[in-house]
PDB file of N, CA and C in Angstrom:
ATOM      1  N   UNK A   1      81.665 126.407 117.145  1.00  0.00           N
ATOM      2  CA  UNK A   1      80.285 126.160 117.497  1.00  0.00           C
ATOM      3  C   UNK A   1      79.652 127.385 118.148  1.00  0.00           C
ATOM      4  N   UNK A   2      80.158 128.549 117.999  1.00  0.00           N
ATOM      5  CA  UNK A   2      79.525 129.762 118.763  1.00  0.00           C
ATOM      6  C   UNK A   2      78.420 129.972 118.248  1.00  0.00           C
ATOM      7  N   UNK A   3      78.080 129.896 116.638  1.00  0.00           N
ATOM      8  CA  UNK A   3      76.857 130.080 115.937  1.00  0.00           C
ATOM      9  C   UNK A   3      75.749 129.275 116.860  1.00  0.00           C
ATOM     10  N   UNK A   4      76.246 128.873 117.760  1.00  0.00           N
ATOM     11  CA  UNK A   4      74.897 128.030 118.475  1.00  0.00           C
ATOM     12  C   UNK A   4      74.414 128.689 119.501  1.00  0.00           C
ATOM     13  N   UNK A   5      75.129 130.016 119.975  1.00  0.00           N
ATOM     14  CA  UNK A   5      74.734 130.521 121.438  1.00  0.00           C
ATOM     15  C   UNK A   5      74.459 131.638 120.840  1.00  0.00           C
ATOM     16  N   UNK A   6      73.505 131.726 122.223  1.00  0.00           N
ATOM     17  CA  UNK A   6      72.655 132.836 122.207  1.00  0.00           C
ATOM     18  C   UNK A   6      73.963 134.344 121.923  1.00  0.00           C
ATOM     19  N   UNK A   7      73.424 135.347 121.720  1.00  0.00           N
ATOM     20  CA  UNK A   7      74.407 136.710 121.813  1.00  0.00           C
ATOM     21  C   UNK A   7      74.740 136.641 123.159  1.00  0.00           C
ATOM     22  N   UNK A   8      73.569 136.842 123.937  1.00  0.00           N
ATOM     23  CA  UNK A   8      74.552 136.948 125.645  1.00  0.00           C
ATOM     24  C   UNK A   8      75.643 136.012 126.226  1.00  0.00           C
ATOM     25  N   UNK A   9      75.182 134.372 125.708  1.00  0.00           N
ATOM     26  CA  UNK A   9      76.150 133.452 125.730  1.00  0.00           C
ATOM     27  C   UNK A   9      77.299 133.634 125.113  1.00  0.00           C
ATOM     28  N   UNK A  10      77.670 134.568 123.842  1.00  0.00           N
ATOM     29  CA  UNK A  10      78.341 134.586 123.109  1.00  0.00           C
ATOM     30  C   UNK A  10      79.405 135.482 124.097  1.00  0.00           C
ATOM     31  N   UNK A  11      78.702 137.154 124.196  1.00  0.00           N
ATOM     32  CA  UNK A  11      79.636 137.320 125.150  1.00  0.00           C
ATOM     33  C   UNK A  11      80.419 137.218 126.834  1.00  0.00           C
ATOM     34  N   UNK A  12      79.660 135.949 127.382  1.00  0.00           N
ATOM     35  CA  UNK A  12      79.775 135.680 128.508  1.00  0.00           C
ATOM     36  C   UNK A  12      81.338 134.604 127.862  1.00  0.00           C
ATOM     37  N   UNK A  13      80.996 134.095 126.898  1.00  0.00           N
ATOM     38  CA  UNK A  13      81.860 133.095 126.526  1.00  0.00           C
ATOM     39  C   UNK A  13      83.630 133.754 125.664  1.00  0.00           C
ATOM     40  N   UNK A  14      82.885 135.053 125.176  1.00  0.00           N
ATOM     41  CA  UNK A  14      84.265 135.786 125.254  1.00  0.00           C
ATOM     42  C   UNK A  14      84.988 136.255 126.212  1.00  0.00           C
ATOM     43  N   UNK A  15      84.513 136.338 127.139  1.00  0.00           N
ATOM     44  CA  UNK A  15      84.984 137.084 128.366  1.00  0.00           C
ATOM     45  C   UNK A  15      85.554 135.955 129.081  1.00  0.00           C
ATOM     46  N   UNK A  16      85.536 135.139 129.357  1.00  0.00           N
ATOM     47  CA  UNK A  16      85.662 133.790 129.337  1.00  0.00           C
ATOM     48  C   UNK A  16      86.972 133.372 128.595  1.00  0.00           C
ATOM     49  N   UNK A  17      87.283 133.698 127.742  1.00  0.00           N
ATOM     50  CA  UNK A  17      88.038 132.701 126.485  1.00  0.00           C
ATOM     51  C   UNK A  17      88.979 134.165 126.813  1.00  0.00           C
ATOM     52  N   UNK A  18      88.925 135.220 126.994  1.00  0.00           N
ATOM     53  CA  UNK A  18      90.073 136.403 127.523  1.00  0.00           C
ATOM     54  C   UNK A  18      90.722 136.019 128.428  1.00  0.00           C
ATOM     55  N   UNK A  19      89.730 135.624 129.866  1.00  0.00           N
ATOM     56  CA  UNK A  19      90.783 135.345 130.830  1.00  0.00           C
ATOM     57  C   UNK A  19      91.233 134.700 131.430  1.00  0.00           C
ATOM     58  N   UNK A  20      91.331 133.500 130.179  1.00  0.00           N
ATOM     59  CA  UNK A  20      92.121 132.196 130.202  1.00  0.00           C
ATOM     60  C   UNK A  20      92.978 132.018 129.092  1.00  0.00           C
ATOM     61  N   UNK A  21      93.207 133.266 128.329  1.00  0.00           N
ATOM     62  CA  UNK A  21      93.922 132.945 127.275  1.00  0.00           C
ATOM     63  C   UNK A  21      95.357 133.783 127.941  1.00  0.00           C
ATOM     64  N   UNK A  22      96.577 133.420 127.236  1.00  0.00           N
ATOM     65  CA  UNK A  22      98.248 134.004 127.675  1.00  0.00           C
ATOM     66  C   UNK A  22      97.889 135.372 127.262  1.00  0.00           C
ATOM     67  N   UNK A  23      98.586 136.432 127.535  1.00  0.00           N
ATOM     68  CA  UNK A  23      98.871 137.645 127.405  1.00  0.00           C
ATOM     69  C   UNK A  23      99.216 137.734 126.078  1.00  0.00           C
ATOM     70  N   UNK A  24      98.413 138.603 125.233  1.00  0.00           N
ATOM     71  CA  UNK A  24      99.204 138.462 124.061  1.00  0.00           C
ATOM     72  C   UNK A  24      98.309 137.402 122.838  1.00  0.00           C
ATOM     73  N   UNK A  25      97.396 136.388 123.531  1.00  0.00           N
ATOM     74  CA  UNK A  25      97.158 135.232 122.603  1.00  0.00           C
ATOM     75  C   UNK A  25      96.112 135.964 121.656  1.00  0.00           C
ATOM     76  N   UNK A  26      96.348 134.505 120.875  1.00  0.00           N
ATOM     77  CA  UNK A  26      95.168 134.694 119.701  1.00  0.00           C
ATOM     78  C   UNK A  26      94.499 134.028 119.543  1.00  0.00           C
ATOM     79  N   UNK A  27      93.181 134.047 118.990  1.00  0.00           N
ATOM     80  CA  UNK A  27      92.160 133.312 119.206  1.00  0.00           C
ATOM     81  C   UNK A  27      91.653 133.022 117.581  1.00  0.00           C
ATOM     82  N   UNK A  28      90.975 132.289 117.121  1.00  0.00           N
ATOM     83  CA  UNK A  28      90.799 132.140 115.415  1.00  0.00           C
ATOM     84  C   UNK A  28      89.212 131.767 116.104  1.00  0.00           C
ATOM     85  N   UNK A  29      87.802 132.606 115.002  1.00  0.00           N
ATOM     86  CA  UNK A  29      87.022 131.884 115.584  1.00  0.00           C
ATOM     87  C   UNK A  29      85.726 132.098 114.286  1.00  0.00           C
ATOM     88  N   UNK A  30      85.192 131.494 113.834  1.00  0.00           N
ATOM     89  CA  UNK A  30      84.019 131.774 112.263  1.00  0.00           C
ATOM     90  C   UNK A  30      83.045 131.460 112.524  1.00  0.00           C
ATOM     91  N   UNK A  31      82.321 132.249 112.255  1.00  0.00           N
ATOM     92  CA  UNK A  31      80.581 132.974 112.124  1.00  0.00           C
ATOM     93  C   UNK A  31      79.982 132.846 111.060  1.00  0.00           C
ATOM     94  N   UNK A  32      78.479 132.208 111.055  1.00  0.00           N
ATOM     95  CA  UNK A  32      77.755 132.280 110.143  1.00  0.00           C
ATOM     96  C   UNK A  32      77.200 133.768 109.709  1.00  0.00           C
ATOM     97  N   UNK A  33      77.325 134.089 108.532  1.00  0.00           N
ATOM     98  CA  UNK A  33      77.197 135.384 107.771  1.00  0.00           C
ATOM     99  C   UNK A  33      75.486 135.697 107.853  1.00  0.00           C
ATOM    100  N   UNK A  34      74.829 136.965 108.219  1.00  0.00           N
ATOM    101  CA  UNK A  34      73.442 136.702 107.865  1.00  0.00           C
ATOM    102  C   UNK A  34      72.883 137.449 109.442  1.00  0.00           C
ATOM    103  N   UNK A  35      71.577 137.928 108.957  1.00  0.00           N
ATOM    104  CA  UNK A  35      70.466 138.823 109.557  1.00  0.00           C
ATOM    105  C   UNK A  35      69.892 137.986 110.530  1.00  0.00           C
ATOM    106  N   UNK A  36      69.522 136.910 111.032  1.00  0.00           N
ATOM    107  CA  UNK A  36      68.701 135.767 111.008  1.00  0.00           C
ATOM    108  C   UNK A  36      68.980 135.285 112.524  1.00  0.00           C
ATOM    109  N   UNK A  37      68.304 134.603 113.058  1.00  0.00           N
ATOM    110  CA  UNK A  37      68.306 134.000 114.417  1.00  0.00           C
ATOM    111  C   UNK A  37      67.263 132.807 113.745  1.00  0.00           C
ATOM    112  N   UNK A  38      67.742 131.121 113.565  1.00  0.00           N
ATOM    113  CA  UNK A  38      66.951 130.213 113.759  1.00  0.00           C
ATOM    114  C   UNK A  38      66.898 129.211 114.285  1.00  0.00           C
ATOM    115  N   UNK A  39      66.303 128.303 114.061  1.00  0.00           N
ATOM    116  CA  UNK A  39      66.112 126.985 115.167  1.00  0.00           C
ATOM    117  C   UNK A  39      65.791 125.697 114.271  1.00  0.00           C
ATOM    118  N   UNK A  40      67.079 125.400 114.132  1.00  0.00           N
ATOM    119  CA  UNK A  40      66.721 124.335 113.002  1.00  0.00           C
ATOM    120  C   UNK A  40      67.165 122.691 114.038  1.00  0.00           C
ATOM    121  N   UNK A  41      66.031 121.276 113.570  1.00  0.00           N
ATOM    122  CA  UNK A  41      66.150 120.501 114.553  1.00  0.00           C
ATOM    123  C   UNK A  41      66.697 120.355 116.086  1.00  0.00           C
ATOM    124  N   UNK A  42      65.990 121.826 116.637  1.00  0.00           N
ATOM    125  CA  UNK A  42      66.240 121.966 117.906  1.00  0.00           C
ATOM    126  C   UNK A  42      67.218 122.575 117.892  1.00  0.00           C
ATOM    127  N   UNK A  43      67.926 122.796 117.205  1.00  0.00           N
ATOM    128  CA  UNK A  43      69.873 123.707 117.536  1.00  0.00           C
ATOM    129  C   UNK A  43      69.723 125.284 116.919  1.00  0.00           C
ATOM    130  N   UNK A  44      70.294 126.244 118.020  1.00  0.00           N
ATOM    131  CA  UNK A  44      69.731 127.211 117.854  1.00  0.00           C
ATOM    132  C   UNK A  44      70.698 127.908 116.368  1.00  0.00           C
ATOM    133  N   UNK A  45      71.143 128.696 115.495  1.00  0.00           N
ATOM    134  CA  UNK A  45      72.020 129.022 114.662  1.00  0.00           C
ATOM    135  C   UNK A  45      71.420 130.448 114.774  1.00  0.00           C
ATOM    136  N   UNK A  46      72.911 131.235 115.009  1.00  0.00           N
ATOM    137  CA  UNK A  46      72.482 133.143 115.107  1.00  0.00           C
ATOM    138  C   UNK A  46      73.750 133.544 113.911  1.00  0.00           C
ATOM    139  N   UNK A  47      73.090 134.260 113.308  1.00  0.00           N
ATOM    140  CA  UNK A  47      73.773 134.771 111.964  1.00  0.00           C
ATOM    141  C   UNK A  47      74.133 136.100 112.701  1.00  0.00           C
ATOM    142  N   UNK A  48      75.382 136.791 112.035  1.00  0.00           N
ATOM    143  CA  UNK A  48      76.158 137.961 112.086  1.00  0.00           C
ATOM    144  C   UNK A  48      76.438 138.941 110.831  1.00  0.00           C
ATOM    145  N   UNK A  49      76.296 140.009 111.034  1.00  0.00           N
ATOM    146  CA  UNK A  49      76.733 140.842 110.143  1.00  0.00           C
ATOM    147  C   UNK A  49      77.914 141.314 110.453  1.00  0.00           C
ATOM    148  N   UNK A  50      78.842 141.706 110.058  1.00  0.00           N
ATOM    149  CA  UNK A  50      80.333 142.287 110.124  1.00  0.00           C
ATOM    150  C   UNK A  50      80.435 143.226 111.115  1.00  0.00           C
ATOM    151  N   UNK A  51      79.462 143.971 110.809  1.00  0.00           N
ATOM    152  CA  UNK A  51      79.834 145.633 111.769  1.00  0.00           C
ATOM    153  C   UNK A  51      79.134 144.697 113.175  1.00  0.00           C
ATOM    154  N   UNK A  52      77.618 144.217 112.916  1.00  0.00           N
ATOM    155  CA  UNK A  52      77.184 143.951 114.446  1.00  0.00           C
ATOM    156  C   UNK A  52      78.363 143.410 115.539  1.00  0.00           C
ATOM    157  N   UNK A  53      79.169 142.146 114.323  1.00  0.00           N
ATOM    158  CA  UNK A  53      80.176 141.357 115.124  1.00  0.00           C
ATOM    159  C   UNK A  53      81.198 142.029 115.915  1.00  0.00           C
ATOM    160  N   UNK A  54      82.037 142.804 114.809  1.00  0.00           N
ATOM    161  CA  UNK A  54      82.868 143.754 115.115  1.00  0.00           C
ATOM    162  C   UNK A  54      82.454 144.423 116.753  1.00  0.00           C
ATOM    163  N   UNK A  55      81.359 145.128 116.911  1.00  0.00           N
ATOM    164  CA  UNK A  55      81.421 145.571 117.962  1.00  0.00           C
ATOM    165  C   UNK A  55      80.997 144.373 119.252  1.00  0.00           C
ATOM    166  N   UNK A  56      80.736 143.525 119.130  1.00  0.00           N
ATOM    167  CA  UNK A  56      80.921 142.545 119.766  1.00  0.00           C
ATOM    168  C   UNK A  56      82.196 141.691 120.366  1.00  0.00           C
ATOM    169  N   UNK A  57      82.760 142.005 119.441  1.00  0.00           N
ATOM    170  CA  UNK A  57      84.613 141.475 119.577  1.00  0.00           C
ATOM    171  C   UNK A  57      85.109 142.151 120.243  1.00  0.00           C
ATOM    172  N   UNK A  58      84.960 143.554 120.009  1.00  0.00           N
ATOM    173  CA  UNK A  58      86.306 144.673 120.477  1.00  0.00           C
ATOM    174  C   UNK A  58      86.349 145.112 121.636  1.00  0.00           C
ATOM    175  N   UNK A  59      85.141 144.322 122.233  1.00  0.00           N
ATOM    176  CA  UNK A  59      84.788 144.373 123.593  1.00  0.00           C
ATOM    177  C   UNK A  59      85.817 143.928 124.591  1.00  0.00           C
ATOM    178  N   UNK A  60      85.863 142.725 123.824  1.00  0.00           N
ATOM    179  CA  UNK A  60      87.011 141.884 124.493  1.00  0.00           C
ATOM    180  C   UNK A  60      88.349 141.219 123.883  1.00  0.00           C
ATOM    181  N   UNK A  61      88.599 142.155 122.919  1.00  0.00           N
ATOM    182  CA  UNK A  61      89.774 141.615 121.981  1.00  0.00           C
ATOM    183  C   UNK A  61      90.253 142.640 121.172  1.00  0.00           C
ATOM    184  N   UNK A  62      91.565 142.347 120.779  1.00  0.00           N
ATOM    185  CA  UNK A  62      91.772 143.425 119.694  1.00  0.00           C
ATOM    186  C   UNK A  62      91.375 142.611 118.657  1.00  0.00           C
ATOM    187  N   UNK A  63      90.669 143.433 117.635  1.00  0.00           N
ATOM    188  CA  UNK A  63      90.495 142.536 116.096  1.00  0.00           C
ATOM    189  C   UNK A  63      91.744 142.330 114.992  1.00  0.00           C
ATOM    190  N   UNK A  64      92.293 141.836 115.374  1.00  0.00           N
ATOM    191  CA  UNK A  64      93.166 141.930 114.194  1.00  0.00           C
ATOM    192  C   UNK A  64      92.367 141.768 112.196  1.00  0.00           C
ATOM    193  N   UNK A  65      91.813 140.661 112.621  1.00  0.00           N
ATOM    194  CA  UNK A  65      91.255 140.616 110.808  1.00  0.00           C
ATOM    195  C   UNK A  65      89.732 140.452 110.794  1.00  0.00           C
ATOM    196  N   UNK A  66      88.943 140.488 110.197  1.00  0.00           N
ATOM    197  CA  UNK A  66      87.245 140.116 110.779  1.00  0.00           C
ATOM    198  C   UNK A  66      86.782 140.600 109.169  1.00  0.00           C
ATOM    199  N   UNK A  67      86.923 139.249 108.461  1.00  0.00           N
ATOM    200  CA  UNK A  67      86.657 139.405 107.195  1.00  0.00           C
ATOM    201  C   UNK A  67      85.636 138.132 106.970  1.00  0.00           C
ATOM    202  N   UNK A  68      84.955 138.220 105.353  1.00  0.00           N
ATOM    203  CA  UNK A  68      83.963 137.431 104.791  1.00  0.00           C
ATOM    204  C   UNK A  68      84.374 136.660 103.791  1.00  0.00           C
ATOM    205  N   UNK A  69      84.167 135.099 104.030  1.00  0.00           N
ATOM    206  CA  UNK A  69      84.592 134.031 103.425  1.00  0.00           C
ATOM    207  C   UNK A  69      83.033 133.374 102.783  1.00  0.00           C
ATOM    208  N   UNK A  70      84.007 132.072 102.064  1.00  0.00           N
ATOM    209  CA  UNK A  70      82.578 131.332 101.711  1.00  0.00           C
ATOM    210  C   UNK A  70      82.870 130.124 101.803  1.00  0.00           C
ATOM    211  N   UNK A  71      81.952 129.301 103.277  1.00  0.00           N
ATOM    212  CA  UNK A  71      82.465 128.217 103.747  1.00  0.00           C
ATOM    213  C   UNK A  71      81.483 127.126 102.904  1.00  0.00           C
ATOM    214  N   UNK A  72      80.152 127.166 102.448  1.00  0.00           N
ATOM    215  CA  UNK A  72      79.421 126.116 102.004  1.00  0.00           C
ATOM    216  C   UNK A  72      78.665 127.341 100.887  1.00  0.00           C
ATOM    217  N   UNK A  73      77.999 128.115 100.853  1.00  0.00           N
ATOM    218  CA  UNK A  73      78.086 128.844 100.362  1.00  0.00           C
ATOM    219  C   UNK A  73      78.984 130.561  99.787  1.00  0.00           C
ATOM    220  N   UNK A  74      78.648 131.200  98.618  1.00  0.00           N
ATOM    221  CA  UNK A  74      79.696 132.432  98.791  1.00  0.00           C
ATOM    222  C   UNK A  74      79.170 133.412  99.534  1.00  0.00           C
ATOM    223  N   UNK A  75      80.463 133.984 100.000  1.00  0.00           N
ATOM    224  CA  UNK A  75      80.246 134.811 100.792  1.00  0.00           C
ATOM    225  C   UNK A  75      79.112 134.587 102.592  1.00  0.00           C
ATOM    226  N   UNK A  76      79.121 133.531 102.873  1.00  0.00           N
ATOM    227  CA  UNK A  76      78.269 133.028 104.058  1.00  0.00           C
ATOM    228  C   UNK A  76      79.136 132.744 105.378  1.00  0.00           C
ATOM    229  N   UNK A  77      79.876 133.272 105.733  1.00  0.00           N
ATOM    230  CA  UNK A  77      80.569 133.087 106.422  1.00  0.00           C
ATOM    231  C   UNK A  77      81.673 134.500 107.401  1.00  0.00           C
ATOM    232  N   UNK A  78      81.856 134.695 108.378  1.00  0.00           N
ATOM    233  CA  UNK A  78      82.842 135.840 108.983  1.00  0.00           C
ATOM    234  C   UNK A  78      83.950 135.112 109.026  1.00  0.00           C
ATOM    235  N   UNK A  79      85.163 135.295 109.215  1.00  0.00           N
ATOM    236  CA  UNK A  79      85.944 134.870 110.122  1.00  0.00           C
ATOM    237  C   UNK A  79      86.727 135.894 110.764  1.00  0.00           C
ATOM    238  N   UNK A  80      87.364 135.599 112.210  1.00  0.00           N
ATOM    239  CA  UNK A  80      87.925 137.107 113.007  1.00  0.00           C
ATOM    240  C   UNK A  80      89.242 135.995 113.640  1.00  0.00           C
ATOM    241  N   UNK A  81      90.421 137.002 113.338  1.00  0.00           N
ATOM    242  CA  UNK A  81      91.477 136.850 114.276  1.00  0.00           C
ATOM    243  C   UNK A  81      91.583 137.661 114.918  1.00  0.00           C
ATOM    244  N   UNK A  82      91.675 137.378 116.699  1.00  0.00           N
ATOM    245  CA  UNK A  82      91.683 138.474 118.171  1.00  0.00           C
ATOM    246  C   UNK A  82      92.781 138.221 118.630  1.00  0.00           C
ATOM    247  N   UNK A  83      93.025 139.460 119.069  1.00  0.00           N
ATOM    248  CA  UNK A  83      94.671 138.842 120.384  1.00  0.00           C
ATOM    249  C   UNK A  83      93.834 139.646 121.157  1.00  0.00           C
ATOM    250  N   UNK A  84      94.170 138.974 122.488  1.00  0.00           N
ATOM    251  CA  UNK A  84      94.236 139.682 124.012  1.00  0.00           C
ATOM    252  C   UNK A  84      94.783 140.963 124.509  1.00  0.00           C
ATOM    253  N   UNK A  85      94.297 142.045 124.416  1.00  0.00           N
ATOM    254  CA  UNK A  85      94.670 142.963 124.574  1.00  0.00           C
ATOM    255  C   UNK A  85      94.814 143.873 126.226  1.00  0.00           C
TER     256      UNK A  85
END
């Protein structure tokens, strides 16, 4: 459900999810693919591009994988595996 928070929420909530995770852990976590910030029936949805994400992650994680899937549509989707670094 991260696609629902704001970017700053996003990384308040990584920082967060670091230092409560074991030494070492991993985290599995998927992103809606896309340029876009909208507001559909009140719920906010923030789209990601790869590179934007990427530097968003590595902030607080090592990236292990941070690749593009297609969850309802192709290609609409990130997904990233992090360990705690």
């Amino acid at each position: 459900m991260l696609h629902h928070l704001t970017k700053s929420e996003l990384k308040r909530s990584l920082a967060r999810q670091k230092e409560v995770l074991n030494q070492d852990g991993i985290v599995f976590h998927t992103f809606w693919k896309g340029k876009i910030t909208e507001k559909k029936r009140g719920l906010l949805f923030v789209y990601y591009q790869k590179e934007q994400l990427k530097k968003i992650l590595k902030h607080h994680f090592d990236v292990l994988e941070l690749e593009i899937f297609s969850a309802d549509e192709k290609n609409d989707s990130i997904y990233a595996v992090l360990r705690k670094n």
